[in-house]
Protein backbone atom coordinates (compact mmCIF):
# COMPACT_ATOMS: atom_id res chain seq x y z
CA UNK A 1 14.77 244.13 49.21
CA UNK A 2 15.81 241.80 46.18
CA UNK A 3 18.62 240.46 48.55
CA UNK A 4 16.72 240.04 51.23
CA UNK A 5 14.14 237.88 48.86
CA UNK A 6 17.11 235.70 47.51
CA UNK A 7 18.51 234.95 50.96
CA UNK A 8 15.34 234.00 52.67
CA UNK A 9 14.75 231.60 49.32
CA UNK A 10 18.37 230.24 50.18
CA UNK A 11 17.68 229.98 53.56
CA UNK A 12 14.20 228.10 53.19
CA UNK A 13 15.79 225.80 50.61
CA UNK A 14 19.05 224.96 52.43
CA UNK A 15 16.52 223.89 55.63
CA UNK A 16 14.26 221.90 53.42
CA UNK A 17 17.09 220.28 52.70
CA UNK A 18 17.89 218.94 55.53
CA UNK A 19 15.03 218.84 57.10
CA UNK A 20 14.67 217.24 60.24
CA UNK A 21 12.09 213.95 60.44
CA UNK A 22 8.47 214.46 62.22
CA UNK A 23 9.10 212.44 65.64
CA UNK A 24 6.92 210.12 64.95
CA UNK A 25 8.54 209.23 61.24
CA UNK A 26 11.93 209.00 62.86
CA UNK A 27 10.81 206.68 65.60
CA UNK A 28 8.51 204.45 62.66
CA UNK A 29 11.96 204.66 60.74
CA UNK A 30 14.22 203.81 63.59
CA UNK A 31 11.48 200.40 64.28
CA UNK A 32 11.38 199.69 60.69
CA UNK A 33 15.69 199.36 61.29
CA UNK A 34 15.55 197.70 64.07
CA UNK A 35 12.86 194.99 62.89
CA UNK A 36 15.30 194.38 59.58
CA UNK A 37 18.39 194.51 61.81
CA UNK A 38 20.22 196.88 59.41
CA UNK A 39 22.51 197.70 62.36
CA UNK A 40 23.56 193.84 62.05
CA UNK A 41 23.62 193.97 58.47
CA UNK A 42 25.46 197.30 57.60
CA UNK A 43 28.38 195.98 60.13
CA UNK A 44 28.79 192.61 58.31
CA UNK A 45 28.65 194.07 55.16
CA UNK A 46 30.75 197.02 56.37
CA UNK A 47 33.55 194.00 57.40
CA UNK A 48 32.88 191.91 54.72
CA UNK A 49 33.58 194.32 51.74
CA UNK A 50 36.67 195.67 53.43
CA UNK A 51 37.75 191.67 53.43
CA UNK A 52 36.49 191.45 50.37
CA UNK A 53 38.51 194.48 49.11
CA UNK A 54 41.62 192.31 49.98
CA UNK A 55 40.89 189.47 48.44
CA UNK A 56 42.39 190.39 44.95
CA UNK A 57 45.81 191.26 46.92
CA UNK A 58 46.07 188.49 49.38
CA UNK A 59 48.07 186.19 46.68
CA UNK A 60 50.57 189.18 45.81
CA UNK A 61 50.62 189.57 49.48
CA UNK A 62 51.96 185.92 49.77
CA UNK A 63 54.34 186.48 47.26
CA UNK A 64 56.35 189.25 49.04
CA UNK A 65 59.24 188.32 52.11
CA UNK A 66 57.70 187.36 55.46
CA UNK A 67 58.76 190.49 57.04
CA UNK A 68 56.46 192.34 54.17
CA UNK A 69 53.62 190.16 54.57
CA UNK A 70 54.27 191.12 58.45
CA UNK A 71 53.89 194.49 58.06
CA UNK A 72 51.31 194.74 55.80
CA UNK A 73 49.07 192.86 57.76
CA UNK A 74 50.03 194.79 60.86
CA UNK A 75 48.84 198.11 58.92
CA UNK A 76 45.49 196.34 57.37
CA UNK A 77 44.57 195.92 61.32
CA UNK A 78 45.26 199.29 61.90
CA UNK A 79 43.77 200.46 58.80
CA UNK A 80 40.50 198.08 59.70
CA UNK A 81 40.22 199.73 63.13
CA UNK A 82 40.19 202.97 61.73
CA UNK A 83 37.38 201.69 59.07
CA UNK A 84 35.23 200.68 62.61
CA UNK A 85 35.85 203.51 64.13
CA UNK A 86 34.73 206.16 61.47
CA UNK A 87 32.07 203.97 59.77
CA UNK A 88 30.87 203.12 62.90
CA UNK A 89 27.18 201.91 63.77
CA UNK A 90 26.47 205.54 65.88
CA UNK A 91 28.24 207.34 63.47
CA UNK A 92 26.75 206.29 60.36
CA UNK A 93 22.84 205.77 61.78
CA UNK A 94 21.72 209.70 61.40
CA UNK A 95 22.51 209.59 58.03
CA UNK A 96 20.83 205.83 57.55
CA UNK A 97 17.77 207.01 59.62
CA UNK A 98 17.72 210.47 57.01
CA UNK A 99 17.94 207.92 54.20
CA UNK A 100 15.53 205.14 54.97
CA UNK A 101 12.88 208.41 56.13
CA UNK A 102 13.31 210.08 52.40
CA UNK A 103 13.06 206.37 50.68
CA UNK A 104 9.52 205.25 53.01
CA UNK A 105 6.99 207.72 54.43
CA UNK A 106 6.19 207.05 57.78
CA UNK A 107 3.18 204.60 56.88
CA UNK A 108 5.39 203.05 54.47
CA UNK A 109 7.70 202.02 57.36
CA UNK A 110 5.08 201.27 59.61
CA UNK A 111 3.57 199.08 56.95
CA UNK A 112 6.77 197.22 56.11
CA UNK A 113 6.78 196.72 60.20
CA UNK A 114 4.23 194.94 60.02
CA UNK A 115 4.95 192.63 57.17
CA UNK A 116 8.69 191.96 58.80
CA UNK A 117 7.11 191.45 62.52
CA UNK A 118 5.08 188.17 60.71
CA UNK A 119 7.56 184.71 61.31
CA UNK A 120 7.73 185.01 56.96
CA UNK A 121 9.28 188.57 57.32
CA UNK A 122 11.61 187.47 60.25
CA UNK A 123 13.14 184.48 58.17
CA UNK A 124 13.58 187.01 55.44
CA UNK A 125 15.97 189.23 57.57
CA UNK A 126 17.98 186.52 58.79
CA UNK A 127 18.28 184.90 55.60
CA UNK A 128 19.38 188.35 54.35
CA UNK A 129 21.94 188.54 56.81
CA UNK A 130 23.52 185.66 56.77
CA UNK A 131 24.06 186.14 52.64
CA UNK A 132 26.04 189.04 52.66
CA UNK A 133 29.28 187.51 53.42
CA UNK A 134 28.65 184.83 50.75
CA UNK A 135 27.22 187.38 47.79
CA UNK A 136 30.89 189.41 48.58
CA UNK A 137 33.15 186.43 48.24
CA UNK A 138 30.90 185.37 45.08
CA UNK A 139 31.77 189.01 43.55
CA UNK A 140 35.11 189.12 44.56
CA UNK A 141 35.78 185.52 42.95
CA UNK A 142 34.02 187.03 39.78
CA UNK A 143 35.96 190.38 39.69
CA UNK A 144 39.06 187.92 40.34
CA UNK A 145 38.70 185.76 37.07
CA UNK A 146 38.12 188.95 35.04
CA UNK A 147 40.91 190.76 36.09
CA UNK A 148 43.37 189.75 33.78
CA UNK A 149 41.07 190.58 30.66
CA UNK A 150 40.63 193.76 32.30
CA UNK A 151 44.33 194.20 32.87
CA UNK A 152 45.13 193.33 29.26
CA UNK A 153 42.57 196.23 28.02
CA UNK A 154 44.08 198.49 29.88
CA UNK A 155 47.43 198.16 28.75
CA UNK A 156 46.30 197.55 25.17
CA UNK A 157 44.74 201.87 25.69
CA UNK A 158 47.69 202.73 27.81
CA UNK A 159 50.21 201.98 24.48
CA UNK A 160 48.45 203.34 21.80
């Protein structure tokens, strides 16, 4: 009996936690994405950061033999493709939907509709957008001009 108890806890707790959205939170959640275009905005910043990633290697990159630089940019296609494919938009929005509908309750989505429907909340999203490319070259620059300070460290604690 003390088994049985223990599984049907486990069993209650492992479906709690994943519990499946009411119907009407999931379609409030899947408005409240669509009204801040977080499809458009995961896929830039799903391109961008990968770019961004590469931005600290493109000047070894251009130090290597033209055949190198060749294949190397040959494999980041290949490599970006694969990125597309298996963070892609329907791959990736079940798990966005379960996050936005554990971060707002259903009337907190429907209320952030309505602020986002108004011509304010509209120039907000497309202002958003449009800054995600710039905030990721601004970071990489930043990570950029501390590298060699961070470099230095880390030799310094790799030689004592």
């Amino acid at each position: 009996m003390k088994n049985l108890i223990v599984l049907a806890t486990l069993v209650f707790t492992l479906a709690s936690a994943r519990a499946e959205l009411a119907a009407s939170h999931q379609a409030a959640i899947e408005k409240l994405m669509s009204v801040m275009q977080v499809q458009k905005q995961f896929e830039a910043s799903l391109v961008a950061g990968f770019e961004a990633g590469l931005g600290g290697s493109s000047e070894q990159i251009k130090s290597l033999p033209q055949e190198q630089q060749d294949k190397f940019n040959n494999a980041i296609v290949k490599v970006k493709a694969v990125l597309l494919e298996m963070m892609s938009w329907e791959k990736m929005k079940p798990d966005l939907v379960e996050v936005y509908g554990k971060t707002f309750s259903e009337q907190e989505a429907k209320d952030v509709i309505a602020h986002m429907e108004t011509p304010v909340g509209q120039m907000i999203v497309s202002k958003q957008a449009g800054m995600v490319a710039s905030v990721m070259q601004m970071t990489q620059a930043k990570t950029q001009a501390i590298m060699p300070q961070v470099m230095k460290i880390m030799q310094e604690e790799m030689t004592k």
